[in-house]
Protein backbone atom coordinates (compact mmCIF):
# COMPACT_ATOMS: atom_id res chain seq x y z
CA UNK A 1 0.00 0.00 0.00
CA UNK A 2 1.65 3.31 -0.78
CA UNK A 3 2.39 6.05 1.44
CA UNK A 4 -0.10 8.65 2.05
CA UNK A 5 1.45 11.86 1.36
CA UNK A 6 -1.15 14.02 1.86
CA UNK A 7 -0.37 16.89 4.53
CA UNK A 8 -1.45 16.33 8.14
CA UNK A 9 -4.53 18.66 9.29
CA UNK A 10 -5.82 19.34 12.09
CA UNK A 11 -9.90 20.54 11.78
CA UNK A 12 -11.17 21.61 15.02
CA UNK A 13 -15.35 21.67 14.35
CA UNK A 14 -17.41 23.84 16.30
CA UNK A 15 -20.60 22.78 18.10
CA UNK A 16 -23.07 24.26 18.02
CA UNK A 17 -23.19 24.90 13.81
CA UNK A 18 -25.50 25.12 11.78
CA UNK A 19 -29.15 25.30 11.59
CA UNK A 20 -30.98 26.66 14.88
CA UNK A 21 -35.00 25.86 16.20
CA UNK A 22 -36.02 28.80 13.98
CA UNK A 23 -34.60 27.64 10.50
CA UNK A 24 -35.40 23.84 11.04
CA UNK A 25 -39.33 24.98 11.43
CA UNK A 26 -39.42 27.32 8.40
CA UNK A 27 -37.71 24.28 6.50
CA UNK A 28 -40.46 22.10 7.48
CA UNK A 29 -42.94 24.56 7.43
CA UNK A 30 -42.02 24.54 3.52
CA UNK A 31 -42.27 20.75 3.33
CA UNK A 32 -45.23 20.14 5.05
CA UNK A 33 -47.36 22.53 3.18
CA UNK A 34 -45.68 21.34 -0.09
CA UNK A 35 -47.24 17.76 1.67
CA UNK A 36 -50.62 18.91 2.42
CA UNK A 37 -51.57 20.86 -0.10
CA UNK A 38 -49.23 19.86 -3.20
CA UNK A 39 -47.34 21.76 -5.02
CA UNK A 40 -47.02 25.17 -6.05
CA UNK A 41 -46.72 26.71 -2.40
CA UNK A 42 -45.45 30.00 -2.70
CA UNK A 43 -42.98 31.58 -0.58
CA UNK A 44 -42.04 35.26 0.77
CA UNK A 45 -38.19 35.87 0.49
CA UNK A 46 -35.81 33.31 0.47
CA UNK A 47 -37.58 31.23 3.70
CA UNK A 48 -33.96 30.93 5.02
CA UNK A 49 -30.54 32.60 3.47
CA UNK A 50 -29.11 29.44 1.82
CA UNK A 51 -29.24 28.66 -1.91
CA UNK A 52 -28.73 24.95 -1.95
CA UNK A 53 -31.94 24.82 0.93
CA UNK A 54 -33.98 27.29 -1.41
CA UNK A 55 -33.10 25.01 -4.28
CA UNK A 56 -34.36 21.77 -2.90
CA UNK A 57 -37.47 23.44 -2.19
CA UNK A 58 -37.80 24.74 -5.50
CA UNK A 59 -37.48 21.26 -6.83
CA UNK A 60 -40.02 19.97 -4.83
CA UNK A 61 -42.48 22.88 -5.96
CA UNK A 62 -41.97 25.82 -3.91
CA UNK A 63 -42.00 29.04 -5.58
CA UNK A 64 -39.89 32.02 -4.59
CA UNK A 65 -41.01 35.39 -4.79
CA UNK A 66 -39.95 38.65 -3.27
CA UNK A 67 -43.02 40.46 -3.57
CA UNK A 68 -47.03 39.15 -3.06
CA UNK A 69 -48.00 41.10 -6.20
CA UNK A 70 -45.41 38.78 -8.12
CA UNK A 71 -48.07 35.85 -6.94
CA UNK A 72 -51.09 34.96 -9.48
CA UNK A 73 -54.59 34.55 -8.43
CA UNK A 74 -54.38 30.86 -6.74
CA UNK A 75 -55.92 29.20 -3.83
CA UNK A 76 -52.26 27.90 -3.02
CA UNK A 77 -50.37 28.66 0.11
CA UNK A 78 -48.16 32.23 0.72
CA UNK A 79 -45.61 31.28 3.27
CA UNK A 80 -43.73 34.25 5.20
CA UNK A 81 -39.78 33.41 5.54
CA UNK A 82 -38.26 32.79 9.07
CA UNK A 83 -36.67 36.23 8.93
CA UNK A 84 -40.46 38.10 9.49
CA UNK A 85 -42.40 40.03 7.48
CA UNK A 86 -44.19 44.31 7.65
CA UNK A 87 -47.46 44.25 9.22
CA UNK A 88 -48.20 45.05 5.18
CA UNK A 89 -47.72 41.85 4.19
CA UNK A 90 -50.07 39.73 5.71
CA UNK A 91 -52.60 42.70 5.32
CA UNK A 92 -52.18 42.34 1.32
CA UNK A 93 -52.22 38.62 1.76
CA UNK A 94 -55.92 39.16 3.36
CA UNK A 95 -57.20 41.83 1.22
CA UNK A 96 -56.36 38.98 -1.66
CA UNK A 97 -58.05 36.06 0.50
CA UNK A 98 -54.67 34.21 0.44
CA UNK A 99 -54.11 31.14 2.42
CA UNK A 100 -51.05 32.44 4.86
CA UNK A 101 -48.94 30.15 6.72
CA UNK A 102 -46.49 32.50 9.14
CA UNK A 103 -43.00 30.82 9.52
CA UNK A 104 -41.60 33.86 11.16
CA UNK A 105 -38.68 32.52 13.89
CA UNK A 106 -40.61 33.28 17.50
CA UNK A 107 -37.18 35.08 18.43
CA UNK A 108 -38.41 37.13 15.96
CA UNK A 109 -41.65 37.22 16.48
CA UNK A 110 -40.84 38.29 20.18
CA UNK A 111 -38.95 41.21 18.81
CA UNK A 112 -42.14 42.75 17.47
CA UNK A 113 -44.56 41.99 20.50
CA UNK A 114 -41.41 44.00 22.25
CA UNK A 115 -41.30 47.03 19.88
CA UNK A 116 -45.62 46.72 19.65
CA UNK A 117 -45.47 47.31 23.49
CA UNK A 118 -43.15 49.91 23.84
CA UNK A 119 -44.95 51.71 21.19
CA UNK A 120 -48.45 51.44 23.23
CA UNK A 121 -46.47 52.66 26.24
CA UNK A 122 -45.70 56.21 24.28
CA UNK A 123 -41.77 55.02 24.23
CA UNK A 124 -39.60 55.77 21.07
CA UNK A 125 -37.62 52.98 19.91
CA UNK A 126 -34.66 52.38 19.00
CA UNK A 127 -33.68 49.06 16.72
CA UNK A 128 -30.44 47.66 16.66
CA UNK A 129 -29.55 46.29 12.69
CA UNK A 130 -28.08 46.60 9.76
CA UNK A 131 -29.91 48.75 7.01
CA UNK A 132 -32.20 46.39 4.44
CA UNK A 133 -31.97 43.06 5.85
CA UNK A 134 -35.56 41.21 5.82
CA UNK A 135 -35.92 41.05 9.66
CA UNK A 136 -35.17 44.72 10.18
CA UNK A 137 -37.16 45.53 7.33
CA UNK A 138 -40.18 43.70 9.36
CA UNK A 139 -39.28 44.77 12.51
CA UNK A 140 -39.65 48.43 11.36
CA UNK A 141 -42.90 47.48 9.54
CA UNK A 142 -44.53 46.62 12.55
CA UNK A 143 -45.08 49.95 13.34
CA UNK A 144 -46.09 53.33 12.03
CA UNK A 145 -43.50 54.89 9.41
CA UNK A 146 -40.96 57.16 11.51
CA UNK A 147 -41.91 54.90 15.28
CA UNK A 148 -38.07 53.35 15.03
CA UNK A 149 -35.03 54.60 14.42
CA UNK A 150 -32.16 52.41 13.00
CA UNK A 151 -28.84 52.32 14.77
CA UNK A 152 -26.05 50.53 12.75
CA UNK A 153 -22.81 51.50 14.66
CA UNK A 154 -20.98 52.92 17.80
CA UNK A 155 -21.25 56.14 15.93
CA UNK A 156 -25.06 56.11 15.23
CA UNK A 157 -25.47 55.88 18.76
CA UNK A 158 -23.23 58.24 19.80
CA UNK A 159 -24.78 60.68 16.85
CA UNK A 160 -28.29 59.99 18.02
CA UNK A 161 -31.02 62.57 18.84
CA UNK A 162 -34.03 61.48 20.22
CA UNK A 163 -37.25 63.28 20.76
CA UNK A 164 -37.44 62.08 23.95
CA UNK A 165 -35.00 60.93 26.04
CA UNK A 166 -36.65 60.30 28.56
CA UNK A 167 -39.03 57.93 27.08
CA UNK A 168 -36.50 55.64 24.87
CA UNK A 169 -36.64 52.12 24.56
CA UNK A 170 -34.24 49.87 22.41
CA UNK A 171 -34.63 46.75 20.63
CA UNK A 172 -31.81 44.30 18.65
CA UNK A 173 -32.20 42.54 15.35
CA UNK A 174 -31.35 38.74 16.59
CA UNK A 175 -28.54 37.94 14.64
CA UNK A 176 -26.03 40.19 15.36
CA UNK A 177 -22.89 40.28 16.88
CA UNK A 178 -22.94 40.06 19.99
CA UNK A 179 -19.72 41.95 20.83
CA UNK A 180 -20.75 44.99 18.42
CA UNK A 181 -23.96 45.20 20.00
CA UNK A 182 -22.83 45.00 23.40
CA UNK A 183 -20.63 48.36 22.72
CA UNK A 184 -23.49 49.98 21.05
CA UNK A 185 -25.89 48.89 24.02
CA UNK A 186 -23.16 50.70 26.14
CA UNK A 187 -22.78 53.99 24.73
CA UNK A 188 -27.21 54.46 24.37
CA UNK A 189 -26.84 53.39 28.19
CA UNK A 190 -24.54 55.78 29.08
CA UNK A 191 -26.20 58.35 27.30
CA UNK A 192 -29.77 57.42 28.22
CA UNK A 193 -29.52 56.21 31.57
CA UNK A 194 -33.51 55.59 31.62
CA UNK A 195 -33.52 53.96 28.25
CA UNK A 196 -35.56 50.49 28.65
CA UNK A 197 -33.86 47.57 27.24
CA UNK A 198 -35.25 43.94 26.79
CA UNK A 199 -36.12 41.65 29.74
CA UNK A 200 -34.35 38.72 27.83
CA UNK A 201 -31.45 39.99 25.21
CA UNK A 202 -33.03 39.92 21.72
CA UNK A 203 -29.87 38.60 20.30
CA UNK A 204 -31.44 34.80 19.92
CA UNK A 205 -29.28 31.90 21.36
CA UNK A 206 -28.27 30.24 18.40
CA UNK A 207 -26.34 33.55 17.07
CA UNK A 208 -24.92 33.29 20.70
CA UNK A 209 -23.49 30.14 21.02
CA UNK A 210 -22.51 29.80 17.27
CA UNK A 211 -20.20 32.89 18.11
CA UNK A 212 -19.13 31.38 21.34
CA UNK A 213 -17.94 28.20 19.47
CA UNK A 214 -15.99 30.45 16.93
CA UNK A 215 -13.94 32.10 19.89
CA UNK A 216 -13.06 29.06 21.45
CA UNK A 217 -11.22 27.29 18.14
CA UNK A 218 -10.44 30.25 16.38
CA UNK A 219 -7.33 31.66 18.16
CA UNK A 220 -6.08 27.54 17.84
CA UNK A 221 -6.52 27.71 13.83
CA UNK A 222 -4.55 28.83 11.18
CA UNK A 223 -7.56 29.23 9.69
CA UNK A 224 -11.43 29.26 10.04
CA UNK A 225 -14.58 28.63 7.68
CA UNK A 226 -17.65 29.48 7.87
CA UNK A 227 -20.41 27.71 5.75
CA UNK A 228 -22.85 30.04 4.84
CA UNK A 229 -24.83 32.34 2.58
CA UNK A 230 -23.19 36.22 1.91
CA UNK A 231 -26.77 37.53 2.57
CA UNK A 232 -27.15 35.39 6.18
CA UNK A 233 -25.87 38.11 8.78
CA UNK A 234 -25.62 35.40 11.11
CA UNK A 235 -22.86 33.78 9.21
CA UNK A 236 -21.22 36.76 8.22
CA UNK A 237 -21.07 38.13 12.07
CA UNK A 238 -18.73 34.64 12.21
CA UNK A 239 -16.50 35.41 9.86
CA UNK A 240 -15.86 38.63 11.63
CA UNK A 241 -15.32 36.71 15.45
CA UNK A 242 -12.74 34.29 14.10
CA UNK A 243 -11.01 37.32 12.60
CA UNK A 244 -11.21 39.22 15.78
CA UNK A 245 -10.49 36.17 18.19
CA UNK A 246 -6.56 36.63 16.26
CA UNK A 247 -7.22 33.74 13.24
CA UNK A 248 -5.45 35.01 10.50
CA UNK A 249 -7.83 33.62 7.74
CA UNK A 250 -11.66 33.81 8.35
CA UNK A 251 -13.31 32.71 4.68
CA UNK A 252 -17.16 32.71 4.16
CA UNK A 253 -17.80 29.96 1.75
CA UNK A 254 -21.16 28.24 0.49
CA UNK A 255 -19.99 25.02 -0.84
CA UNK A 256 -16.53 23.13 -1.32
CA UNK A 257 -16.36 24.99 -5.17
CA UNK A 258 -15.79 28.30 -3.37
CA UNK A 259 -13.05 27.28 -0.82
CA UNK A 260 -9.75 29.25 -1.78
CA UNK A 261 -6.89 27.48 -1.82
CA UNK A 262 -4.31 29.33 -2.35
CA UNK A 263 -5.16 31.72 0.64
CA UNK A 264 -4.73 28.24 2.39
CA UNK A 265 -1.67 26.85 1.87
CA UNK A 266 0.45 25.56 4.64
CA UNK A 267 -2.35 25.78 7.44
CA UNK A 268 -1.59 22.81 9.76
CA UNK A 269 -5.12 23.61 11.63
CA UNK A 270 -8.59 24.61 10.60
CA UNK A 271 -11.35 25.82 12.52
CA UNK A 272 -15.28 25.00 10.40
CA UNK A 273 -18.30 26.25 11.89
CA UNK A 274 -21.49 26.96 9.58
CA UNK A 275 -24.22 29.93 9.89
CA UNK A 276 -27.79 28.90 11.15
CA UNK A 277 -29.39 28.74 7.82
CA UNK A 278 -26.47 26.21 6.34
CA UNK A 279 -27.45 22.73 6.18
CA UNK A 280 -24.88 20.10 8.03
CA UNK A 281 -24.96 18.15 4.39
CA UNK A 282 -22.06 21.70 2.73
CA UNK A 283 -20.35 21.02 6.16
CA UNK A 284 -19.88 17.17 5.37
CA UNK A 285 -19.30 18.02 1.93
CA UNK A 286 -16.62 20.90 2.60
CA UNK A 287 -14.76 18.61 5.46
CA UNK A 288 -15.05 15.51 2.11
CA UNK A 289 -13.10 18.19 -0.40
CA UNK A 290 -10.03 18.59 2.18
CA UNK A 291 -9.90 14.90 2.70
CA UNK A 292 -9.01 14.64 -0.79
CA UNK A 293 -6.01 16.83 -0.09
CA UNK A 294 -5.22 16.22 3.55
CA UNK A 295 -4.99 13.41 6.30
CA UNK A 296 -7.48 15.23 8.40
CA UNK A 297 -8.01 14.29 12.27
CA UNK A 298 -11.02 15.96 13.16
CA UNK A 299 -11.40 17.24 16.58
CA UNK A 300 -15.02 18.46 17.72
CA UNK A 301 -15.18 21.66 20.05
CA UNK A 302 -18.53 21.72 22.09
CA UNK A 303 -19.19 24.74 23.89
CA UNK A 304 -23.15 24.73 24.61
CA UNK A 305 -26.06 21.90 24.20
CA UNK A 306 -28.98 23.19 22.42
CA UNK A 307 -32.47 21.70 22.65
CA UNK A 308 -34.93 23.77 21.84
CA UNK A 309 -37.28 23.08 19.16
CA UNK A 310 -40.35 25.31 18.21
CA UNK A 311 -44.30 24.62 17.31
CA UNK A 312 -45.57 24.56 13.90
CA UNK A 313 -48.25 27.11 12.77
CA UNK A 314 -51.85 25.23 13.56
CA UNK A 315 -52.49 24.88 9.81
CA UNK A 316 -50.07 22.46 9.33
CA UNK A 317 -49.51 20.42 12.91
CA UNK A 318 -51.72 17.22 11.83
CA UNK A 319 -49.72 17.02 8.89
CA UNK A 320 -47.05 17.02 11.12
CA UNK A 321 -48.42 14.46 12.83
């Protein structure tokens, strides 16, 4: 038997990875109506940022659509994606007598009931995002036009005027990172000592832990990747911890095709961890493609246990069943 001359590697995987409570629902959410109702089912946004799960739906009939107006006249399902939709949405879904299933994450969905409450409670909210992603997009849109202000940065929240300070109240998209949002947090505390924050952080656990995971390997790799989609904040915010944490390559990449080799060569240790939205089969198939190339001896990293799983919208739990 010949030699194996392949390089040694170390790959140090992170757990928790991968898909959280919230994804794994809208997934099946997807399925099940595709089940009980048969194909088309139309969909709302991408239900979860990841091509190759978007593209398995659309083979087994779901239909993507950004808009409800892009929807013809049908008696099939609309489904909203896990990332939540404007208050608008399901309203033009009724006014059309659509059949809507809602597979809005609850993180998410606890977000809203948040900012709905302040709101009724006269307080002027602040939401902690980035600019156009789908959740703070719905977020926003569950309240009148000009009720939330966005705050992207230390700088936004230093820069911020409110109307009145001493009736402020702020709320977090659920993906972000947590470090960043812990600074920003900081300074709107400092200057707002009053300001009302939420009972439980809005910052779900999944983002959490997945970020944990990446701080504990990364500073012990010569490199880290993260399996996800460019659009999923929650697997960008990754990249950014490893890079942070002192690894001194942190690569985003959404299947084994996009892994750079070059920027590679002569790492002796790799970190892999994969956004909530990226199914564990790119993981499997990303730790196959340097197996090829190295003699890998994997090494799994657990930093939390996670067991939550969520309910499934009443429309579709006997077909669960």
């Amino acid at each position: 038997m010949p030699a194996d001359t392949r390089p040694p590697l170390k790959i140090l995987l992170c757990s928790p990875r991968g898909f959280c409570a919230g994804v794994d629902r809208a997934i099946r959410i997807v399925e099940l109506a595709l089940e009980r109702f048969g194909p088309p089912v139309y969909v709302r946004h991408e239900i979860v940022h990841n091509r190759y799960v978007v593209e398995g739906l659309k083979a087994k009939g779901a239909v993507f659509v950004e808009e409800l107006d892009q929807i013809p006249e049908t008696t099939a399902p609309v489904i909203f994606s896990a990332h939540g939709v404007p208050k608008s949405v399901p309203a033009g879904a009724a006014a059309r007598n659509m059949l809507q299933i809602d597979a809005t994450c609850p993180l998410v969905t606890k977000v809203h009931r948040e900012a709905e409450i302040h709101h009724k409670r006269g307080r002027e909210i602040v939401l902690i995002g980035h600019a156009g992603h789908p959740e703070v997009i719905g977020t926003m849109g569950q309240l009148p036009d000009g009720a939330v202000t966005l705050i992207e940065t230390v700088e936004d929240a230093r820069a911020f005027v409110p109307r009145r300070p001493e009736a402020l109240a702020f709320i977090t998209q659920t993906t972000l990172s947590v470090d960043d949002t812990r600074e920003i947090v900081a300074v709107l505390t400092e200057r707002f000592p009053d300001i009302t924050g939420p009972h439980k952080e809005d910052i779900c656990y999944a983002t959490t832990n997945r970020q944990e995971a990446v701080k504990a390997v990364a500073p012990r790799a010569d490199a880290t990747l993260v399996v996800g989609a460019p659009n999923s904040s929650n697997s960008q915010r990754l990249v950014e911890v490893a890079e942070r944490a002192g690894c001194p390559v942190s690569m985003l990449v959404q299947r084994a095709s996009d892994i750079d080799w070059k920027r590679l060569d002569g790492i002796r240790t790799l970190a892999i961890t994969a956004g909530a939205s990226a199914p564990e089969v790119l993981v499997e198939e990303i730790i196959g493609a340097f197996d090829q190339r190295y003699a890998i001896d994997i090494e799994t990293v657990s930093t939390a246990q996670e067991s939550i799983a969520f309910n499934l919208p009443r429309q579709l739990r006997d077909a669960a069943e």
